[in-house]
Protein backbone atom coordinates (compact mmCIF):
# COMPACT_ATOMS: atom_id res chain seq x y z
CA UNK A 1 -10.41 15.96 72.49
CA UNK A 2 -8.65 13.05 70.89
CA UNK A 3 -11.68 11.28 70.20
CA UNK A 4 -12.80 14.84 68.26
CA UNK A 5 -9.64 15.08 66.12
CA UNK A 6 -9.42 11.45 65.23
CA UNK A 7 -13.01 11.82 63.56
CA UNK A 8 -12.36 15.11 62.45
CA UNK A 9 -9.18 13.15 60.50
CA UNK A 10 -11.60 10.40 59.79
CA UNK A 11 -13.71 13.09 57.79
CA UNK A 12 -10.43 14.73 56.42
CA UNK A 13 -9.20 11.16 54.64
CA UNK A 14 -12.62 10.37 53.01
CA UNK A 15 -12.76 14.05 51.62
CA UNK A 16 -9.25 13.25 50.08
CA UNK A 17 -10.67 10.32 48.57
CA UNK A 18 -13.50 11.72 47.53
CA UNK A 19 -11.20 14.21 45.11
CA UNK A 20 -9.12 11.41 44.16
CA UNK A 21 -10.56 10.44 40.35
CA UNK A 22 -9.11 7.65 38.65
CA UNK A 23 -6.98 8.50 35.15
CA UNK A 24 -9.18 8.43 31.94
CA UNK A 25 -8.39 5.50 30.21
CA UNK A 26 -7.46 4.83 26.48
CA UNK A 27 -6.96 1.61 24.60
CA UNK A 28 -4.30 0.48 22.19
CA UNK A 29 -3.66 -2.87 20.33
CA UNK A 30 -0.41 -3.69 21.30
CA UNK A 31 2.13 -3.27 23.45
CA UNK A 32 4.51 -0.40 22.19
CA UNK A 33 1.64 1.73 21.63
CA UNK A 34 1.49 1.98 25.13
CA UNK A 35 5.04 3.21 25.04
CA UNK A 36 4.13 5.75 22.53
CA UNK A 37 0.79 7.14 24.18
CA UNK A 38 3.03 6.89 27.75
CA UNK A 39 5.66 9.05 25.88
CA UNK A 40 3.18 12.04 25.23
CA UNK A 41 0.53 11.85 28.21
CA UNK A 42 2.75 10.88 30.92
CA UNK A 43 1.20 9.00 33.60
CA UNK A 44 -2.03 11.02 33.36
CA UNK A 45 -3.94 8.08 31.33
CA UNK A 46 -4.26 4.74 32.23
CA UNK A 47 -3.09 2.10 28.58
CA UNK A 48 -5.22 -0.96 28.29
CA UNK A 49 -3.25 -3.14 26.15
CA UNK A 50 -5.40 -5.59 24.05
CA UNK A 51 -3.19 -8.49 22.76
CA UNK A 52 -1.25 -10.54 25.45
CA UNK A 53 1.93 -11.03 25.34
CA UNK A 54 4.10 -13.44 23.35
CA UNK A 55 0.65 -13.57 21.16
CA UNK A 56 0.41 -13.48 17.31
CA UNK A 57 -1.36 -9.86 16.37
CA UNK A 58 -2.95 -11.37 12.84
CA UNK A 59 -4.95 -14.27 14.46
CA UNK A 60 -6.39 -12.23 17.61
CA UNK A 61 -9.50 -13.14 19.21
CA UNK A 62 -11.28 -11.01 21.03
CA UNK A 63 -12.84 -12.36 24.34
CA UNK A 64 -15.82 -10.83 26.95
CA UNK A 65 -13.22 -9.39 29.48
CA UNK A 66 -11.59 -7.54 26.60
CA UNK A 67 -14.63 -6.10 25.48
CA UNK A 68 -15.71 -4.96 28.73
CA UNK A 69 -12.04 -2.99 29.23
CA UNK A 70 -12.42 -1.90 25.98
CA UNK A 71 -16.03 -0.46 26.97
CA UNK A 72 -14.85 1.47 29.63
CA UNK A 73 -12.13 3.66 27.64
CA UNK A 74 -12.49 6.80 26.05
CA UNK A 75 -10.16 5.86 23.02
CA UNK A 76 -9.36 2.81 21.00
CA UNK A 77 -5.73 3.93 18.93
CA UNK A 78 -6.32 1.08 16.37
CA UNK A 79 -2.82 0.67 14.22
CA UNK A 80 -4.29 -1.25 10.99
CA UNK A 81 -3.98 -4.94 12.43
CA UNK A 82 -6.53 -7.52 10.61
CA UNK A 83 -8.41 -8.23 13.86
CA UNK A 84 -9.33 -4.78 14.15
CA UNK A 85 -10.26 -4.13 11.10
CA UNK A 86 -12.58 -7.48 11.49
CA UNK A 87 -14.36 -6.17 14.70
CA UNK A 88 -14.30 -2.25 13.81
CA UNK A 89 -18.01 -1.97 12.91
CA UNK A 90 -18.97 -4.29 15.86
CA UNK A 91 -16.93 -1.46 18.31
CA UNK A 92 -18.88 1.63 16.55
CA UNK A 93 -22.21 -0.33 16.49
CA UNK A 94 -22.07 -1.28 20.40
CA UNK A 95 -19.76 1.21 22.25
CA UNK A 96 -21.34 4.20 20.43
CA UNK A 97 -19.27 6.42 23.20
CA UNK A 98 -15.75 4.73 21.99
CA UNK A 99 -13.78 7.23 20.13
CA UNK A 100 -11.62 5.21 17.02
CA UNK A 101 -8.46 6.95 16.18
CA UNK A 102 -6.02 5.51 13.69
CA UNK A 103 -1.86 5.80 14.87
CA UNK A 104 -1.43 5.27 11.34
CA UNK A 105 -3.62 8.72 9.94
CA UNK A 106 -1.70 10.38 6.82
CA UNK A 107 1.13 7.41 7.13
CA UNK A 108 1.58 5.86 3.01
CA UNK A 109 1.37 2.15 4.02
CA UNK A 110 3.59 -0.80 1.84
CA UNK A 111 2.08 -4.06 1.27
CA UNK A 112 2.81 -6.77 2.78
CA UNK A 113 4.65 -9.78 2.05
CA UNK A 114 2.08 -11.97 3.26
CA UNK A 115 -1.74 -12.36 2.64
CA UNK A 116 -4.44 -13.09 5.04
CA UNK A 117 -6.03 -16.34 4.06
CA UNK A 118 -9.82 -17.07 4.22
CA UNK A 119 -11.39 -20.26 3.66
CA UNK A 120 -8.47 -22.11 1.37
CA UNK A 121 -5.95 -23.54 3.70
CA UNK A 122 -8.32 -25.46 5.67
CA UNK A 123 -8.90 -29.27 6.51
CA UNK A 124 -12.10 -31.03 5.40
CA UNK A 125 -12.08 -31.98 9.25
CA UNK A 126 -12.25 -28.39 10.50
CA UNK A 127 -15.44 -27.79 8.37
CA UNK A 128 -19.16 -27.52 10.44
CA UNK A 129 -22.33 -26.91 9.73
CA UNK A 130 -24.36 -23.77 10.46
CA UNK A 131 -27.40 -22.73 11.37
CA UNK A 132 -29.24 -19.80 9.24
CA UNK A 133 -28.88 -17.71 12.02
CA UNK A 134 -25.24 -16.29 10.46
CA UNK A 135 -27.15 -14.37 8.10
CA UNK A 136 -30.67 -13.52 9.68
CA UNK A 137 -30.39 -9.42 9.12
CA UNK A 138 -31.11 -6.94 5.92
CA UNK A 139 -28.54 -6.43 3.53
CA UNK A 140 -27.83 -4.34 1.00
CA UNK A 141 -25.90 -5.58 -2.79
CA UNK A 142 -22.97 -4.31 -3.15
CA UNK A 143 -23.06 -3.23 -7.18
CA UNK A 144 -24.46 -0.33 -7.13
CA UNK A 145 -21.63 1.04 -4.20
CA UNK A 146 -19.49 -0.75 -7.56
CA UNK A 147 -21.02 0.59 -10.20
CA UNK A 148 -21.48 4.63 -8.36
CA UNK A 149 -17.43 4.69 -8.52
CA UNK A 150 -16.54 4.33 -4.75
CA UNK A 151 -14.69 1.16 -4.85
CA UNK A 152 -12.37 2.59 -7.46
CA UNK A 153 -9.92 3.04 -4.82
CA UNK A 154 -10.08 -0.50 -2.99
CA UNK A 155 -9.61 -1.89 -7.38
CA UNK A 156 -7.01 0.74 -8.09
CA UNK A 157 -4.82 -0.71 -5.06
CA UNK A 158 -5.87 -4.83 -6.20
CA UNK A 159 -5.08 -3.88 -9.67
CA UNK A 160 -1.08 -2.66 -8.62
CA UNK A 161 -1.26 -5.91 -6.19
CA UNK A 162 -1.77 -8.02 -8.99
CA UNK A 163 0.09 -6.18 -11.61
CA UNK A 164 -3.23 -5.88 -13.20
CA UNK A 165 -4.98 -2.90 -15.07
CA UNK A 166 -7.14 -1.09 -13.30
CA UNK A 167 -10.24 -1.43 -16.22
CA UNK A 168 -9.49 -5.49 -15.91
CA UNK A 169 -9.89 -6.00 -11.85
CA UNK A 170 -13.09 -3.63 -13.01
CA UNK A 171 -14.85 -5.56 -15.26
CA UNK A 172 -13.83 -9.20 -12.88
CA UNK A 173 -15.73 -7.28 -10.29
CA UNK A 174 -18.73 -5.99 -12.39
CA UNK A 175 -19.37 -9.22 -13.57
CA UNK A 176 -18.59 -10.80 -10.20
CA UNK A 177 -20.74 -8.37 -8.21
CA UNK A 178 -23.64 -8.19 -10.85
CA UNK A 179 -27.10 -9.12 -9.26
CA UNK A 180 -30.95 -8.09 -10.09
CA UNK A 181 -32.14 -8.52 -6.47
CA UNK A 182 -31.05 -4.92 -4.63
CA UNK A 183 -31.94 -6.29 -1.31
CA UNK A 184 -32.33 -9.25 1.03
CA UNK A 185 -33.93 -9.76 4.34
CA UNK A 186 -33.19 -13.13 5.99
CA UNK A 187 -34.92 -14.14 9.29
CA UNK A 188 -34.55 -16.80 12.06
CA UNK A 189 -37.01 -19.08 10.53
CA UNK A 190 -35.46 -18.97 7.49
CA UNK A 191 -37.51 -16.92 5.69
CA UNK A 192 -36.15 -14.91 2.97
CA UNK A 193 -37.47 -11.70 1.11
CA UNK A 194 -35.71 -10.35 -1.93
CA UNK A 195 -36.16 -6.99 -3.30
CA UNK A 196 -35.69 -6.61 -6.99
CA UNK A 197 -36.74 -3.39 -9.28
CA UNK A 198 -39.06 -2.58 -7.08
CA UNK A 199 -40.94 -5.95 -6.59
CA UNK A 200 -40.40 -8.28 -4.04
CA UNK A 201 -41.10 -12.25 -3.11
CA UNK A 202 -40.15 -14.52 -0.78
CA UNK A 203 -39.80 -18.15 0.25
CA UNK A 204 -38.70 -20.53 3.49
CA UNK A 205 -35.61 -22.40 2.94
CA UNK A 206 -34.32 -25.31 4.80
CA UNK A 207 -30.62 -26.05 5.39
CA UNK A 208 -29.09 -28.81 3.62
CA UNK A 209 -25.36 -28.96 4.82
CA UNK A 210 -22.42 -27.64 2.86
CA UNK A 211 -20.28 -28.46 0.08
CA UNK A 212 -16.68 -28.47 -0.12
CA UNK A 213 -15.20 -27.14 -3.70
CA UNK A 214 -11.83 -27.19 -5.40
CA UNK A 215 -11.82 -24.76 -7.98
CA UNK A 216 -9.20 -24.58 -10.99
CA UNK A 217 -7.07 -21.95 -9.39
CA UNK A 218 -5.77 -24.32 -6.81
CA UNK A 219 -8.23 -22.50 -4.03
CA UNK A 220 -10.47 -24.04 -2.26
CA UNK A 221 -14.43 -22.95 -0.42
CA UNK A 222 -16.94 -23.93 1.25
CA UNK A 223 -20.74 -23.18 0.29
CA UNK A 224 -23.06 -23.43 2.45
CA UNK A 225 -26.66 -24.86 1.15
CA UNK A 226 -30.24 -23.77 1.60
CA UNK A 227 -33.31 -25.57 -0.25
CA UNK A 228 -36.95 -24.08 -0.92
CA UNK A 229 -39.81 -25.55 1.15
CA UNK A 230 -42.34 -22.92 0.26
CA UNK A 231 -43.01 -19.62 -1.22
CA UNK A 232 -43.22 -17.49 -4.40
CA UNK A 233 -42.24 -19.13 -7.80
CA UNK A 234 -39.84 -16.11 -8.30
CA UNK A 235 -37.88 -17.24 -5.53
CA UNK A 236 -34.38 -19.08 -6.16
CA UNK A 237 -35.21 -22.50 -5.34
CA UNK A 238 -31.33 -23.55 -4.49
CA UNK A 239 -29.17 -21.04 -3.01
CA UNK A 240 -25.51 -21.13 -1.70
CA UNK A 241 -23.70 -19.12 0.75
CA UNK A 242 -19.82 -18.19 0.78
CA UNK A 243 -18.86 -16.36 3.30
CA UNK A 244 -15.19 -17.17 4.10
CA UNK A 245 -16.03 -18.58 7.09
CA UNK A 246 -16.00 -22.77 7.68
CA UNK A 247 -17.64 -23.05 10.71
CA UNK A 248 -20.60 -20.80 12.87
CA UNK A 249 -20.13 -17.39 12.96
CA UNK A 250 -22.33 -14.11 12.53
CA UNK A 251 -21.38 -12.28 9.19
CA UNK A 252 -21.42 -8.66 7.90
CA UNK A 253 -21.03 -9.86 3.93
CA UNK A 254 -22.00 -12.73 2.04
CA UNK A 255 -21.53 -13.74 -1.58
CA UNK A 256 -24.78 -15.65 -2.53
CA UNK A 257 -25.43 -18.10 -5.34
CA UNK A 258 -29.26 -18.66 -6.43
CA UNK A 259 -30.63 -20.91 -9.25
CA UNK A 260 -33.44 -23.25 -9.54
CA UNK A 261 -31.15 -26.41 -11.34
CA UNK A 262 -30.04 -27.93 -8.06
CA UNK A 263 -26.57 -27.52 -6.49
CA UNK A 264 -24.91 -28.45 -8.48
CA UNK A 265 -25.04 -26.75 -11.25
CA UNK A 266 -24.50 -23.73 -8.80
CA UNK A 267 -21.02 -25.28 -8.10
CA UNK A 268 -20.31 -24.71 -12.00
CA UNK A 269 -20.51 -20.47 -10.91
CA UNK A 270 -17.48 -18.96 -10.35
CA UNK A 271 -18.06 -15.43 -12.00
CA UNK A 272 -20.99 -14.55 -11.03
CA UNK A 273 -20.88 -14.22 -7.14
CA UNK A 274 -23.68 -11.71 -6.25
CA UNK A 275 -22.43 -10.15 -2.75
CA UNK A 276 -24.30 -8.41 -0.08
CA UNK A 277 -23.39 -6.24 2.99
CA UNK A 278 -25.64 -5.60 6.01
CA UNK A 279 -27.97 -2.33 5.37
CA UNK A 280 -26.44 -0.90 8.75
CA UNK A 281 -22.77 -0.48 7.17
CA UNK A 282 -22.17 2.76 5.34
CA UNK A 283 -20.20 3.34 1.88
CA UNK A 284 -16.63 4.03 4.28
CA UNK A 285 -17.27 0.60 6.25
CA UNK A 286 -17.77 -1.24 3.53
CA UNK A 287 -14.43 0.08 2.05
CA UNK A 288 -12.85 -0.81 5.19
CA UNK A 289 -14.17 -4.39 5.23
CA UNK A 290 -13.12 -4.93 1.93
CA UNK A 291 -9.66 -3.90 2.68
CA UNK A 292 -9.50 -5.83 6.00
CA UNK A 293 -10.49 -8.89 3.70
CA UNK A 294 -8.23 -8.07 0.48
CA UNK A 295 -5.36 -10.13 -0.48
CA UNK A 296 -3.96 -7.06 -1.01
CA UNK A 297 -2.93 -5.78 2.14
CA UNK A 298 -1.25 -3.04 4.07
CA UNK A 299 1.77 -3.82 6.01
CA UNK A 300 0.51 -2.53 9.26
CA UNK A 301 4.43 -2.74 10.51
CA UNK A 302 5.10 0.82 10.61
CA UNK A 303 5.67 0.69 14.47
CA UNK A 304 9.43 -0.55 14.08
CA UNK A 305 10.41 2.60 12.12
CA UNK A 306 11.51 4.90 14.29
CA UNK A 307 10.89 8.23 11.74
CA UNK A 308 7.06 6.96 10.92
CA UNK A 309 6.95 6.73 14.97
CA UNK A 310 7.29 10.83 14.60
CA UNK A 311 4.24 10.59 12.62
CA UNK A 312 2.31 8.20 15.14
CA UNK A 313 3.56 10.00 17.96
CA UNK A 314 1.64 13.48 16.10
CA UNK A 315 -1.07 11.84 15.89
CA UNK A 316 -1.71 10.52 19.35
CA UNK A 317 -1.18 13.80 20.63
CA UNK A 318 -3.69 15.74 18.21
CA UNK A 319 -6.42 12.82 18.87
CA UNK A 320 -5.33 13.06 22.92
CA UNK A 321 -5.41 17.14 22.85
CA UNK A 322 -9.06 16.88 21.05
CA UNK A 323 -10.18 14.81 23.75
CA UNK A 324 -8.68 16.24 27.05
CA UNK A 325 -8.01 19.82 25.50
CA UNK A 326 -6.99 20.84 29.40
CA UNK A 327 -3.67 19.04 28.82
CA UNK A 328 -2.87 19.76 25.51
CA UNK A 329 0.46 22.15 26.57
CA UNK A 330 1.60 18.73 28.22
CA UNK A 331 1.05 16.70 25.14
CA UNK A 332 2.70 19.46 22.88
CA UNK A 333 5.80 19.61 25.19
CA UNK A 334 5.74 15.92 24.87
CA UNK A 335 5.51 15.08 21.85
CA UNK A 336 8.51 17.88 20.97
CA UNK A 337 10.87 15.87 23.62
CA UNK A 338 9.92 12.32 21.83
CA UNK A 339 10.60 13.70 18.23
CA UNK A 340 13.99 14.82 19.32
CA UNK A 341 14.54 11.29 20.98
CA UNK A 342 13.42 9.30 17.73
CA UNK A 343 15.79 11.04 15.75
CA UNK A 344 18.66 10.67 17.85
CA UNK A 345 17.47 6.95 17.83
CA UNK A 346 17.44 7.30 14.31
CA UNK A 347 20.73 8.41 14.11
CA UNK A 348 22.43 5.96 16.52
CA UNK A 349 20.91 3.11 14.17
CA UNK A 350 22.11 4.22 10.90
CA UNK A 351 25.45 4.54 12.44
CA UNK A 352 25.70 1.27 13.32
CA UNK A 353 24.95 -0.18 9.81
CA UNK A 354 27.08 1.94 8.47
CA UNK A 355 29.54 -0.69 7.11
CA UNK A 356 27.53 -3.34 7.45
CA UNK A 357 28.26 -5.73 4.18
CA UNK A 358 25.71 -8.06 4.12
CA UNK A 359 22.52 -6.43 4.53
CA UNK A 360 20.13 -9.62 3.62
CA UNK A 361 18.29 -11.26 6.93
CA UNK A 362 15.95 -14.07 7.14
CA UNK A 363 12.77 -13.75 9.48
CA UNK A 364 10.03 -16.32 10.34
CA UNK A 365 7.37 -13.76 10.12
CA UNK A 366 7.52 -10.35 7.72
CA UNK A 367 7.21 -7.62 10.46
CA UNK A 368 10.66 -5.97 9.53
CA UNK A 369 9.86 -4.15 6.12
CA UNK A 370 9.70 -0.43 6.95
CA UNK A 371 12.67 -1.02 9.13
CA UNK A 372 14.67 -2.64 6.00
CA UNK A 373 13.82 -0.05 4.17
CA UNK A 374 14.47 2.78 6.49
CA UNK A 375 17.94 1.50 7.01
CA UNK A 376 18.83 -0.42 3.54
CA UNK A 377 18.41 -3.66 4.48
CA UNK A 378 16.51 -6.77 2.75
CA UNK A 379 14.08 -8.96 4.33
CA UNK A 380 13.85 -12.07 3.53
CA UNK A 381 10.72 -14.01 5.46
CA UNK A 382 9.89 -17.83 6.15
CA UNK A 383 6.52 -17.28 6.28
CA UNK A 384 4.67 -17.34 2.60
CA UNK A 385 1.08 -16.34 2.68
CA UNK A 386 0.86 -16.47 6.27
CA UNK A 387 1.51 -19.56 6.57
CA UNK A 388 4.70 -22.12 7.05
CA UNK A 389 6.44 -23.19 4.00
CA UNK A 390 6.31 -25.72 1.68
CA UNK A 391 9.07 -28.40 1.31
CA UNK A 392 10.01 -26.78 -2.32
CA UNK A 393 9.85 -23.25 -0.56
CA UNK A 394 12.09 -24.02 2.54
CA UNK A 395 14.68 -25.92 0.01
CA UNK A 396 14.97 -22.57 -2.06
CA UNK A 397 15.07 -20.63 1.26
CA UNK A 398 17.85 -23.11 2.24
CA UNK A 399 19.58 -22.36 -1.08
CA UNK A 400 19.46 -18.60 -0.33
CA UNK A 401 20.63 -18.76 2.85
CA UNK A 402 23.65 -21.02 2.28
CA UNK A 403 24.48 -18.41 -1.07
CA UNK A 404 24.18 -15.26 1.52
CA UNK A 405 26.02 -16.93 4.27
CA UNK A 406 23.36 -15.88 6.60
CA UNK A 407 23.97 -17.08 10.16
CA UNK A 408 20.87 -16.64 11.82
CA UNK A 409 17.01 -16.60 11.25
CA UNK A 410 15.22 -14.52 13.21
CA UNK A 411 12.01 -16.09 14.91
CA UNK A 412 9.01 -13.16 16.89
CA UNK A 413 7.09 -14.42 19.80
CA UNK A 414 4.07 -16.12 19.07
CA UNK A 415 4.95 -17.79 16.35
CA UNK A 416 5.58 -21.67 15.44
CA UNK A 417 9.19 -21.68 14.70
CA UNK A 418 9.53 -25.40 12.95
CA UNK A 419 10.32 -24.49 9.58
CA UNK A 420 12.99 -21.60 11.01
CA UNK A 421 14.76 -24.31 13.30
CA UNK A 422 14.77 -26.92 10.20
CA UNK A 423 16.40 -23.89 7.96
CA UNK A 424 18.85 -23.05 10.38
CA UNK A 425 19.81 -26.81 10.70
CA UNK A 426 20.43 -26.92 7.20
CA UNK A 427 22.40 -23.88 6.80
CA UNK A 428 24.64 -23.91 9.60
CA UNK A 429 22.40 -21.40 11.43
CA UNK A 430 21.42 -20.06 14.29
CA UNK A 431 17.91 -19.30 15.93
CA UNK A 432 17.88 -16.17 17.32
CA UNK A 433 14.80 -14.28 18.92
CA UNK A 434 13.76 -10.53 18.55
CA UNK A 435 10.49 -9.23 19.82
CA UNK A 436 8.86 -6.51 17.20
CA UNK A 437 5.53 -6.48 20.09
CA UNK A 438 8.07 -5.25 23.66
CA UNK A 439 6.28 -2.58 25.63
CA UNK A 440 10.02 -1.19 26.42
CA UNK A 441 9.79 -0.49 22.85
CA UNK A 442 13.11 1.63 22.52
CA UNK A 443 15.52 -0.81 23.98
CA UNK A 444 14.31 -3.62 22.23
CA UNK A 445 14.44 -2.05 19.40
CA UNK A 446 18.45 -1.18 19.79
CA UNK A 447 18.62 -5.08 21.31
CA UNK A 448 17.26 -5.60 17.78
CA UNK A 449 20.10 -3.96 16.14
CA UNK A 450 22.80 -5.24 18.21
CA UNK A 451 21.61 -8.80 16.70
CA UNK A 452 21.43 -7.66 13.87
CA UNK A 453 24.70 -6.15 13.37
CA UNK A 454 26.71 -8.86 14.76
CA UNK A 455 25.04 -11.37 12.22
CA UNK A 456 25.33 -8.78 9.05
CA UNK A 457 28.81 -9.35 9.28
């Protein structure tokens, strides 16, 4: 008899297993996203968090382990960081069963205070060849997306960037983008086939290293050089490749230089940079790359506001209640509760800036800005163009400081903190941490604002 109702438990423990399914599983990019999709699911979805900790979000790699994670989730919640942006079409075109939803849907986004460099700030050292293999694929020029009128809003936003009209950036990129080959297929062997008014030709190239270029502007490149060996007189016999890139690496976009002079006479072209975009890519992903790759770019920050979190919060819960419409009481009930807490977190923080005098603080890296603005306050980063400052920049930022009377610089995780322990040397100040990236997102934020308020004073 014991022997019957051990099996006969046996049986009744694997059946219990049996009904026990693991939690669906969605993706975000960082860590208080987790916090937020936590807030409105509850602990009925497992959070893969992409970016490790203390790591920088704007210089993310992504590695094979991540991918496979990220293969295994129902969602990505993407909140407009650069590396996403980078490997968005790459997620669409090999996890066709990945949903992409945006945190940051119907949020008006700020530009940023810094840009996101290409190929300029590099060192001759870092340069390396490449093979031909970073372009073998078909792609399509880009003027005729141009000259149809769908880029106008990608120009409209350069052209207030720049403090530009928007008929100038216009005709830079019309004559920039201007090309009479349509279409270019590029294979391993480095053959090349262009397509041009309904003719085409072709020739083999061979690779003949890469040249380094300083232009007038200050900015530097790097073009990458491919010679004729055979083929069609109408072929280019010399043609160049700039791709923002200075060492291997599979592209989605090129800008291409052709002429039959030599090279060097294509190094006199700056104008006239023909540029192509894999046939795959649709009008919207083109528009996306280009913004991912503009100098002019959002402020994807909008995290460490606690009223645009409302807005976030909204929209995890309409992408989560699409998805897994069997909860979507839960994630209304939820999302109710965490709207009432952000705006008594709202609240507490304007109260305790209420008299604050000075309302200028210095940050290594620009992540504060909707915060600042949300609760008057001015900030002032070490960081220019993503990148540390020069000596003339950090003896102006020194100036500043010592005129303000600020008593600390602020320094995030992840990031070199030289040139904020040299200015606060030279100012009499102190380094302080604060962590804009903490999973416990809604004490480190008030752990924010106690620092804050006791140097403010």
């Amino acid at each position: 008899m014991k022997k019957v109702f051990l099996l006969f438990l046996s049986f009744f423990c694997l059946a219990l297993q049996a009904e026990v399914k693991d939690n669906p599983r969605v993706s975000v990019s960082i860590a208080p996203q987790a916090f937020f999709v936590k807030k409105i699911a509850g602990n009925d979805l497992d959070v893969n968090v992409i970016l490790p900790e203390n790591a920088d979000e704007h210089n993310f790699e992504f590695k094979i382990d991540t991918m496979k994670t990220l293969e295994k989730s129902d969602i990505y919640f993407t909140m407009g960081l650069e590396f996403e942006e980078v490997f968005k079409n790459k997620f669409k075109q090999n996890f066709p069963k990945l949903e992409l939803a945006s945190m940051q849907e119907g949020i008006a986004l700020a530009h940023s205070e810094h840009h996101h460099d290409h190929d300029e700030g590099f060192a001759d050292e870092d340069v390396k060849n490449r093979s031909i293999e970073d372009w073998v694929g078909e792609f399509n020029s880009v003027y005729p997306t141009l000259q149809s009128g769908a880029l106008k809003e990608v120009l409209q936003s350069k052209a207030k960037a720049q403090d530009k009209s928007y008929e100038e950036v216009l005709e830079y990129y019309n004559t920039g983008y201007k090309s009479d080959v349509d279409k270019i297929k590029i294979s391993k062997d480095g053959g090349f086939v262009f397509y041009s008014k309904g003719k085409q030709y072709g020739a083999k190239y061979a690779y003949k290293g890469y040249q380094i270029l300083q232009y007038k502007s200050g900015k530097r490149g790097v073009r990458y050089q491919f010679e004729a060996i055979s083929g069609d007189e109408q072929a280019p016999k010399f043609i160049q490749f700039s791709d923002h890139n200075i060492k291997p690496n599979k592209v989605n976009h090129f800008h291409i230089y052709m002429g039959n002079e030599g090279f060097d006479k294509l190094n006199e072209e700056v104008k006239n940079w023909p540029t192509f975009y894999l046939a795959t890519m649709k009008e919207k992903d083109i528009i996306e790359d280009m913004r991912a790759h503009s100098h002019e770019e959002d402020d994807p920050h909008t995290w460490l506001d606690p009223i645009l979190v409302k807005s976030i919060a909204t929209n995890i819960a309409e992408v989560l209640s699409k998805k897994y419409p069997k909860n979507a009481k839960l994630y209304e009930e939820n999302l109710k509760k965490f709207h009432q807490e952000l705006d008594a977190l709202d609240a507490q923080i304007s109260s305790e800036f209420k008299d604050i005098k000075n309302r200028k603080f210095i940050v290594y890296h620009p992540s504060w800005g909707y915060f600042a603005t949300r609760y008057n306050l001015e900030q002032i980063p070490v960081e220019i163009n993503g990148k540390e400052p020069k000596p003339k920049d950090l003896q102006a930022l020194i100036a500043l400081a010592k005129k303000e009377k600020i008593k600390a610089i602020f320094v995030q995780p992840g990031f070199p903190e030289n040139a904020a322990k040299n200015l606060a040397k030279e100012c009499g100040a102190k380094v302080i941490s604060i962590n804009h990236l903490a999973q416990n997102w809604d004490e480190e934020l008030l752990k924010t604002v106690e620092v804050l308020k006791l140097n403010l004073k």
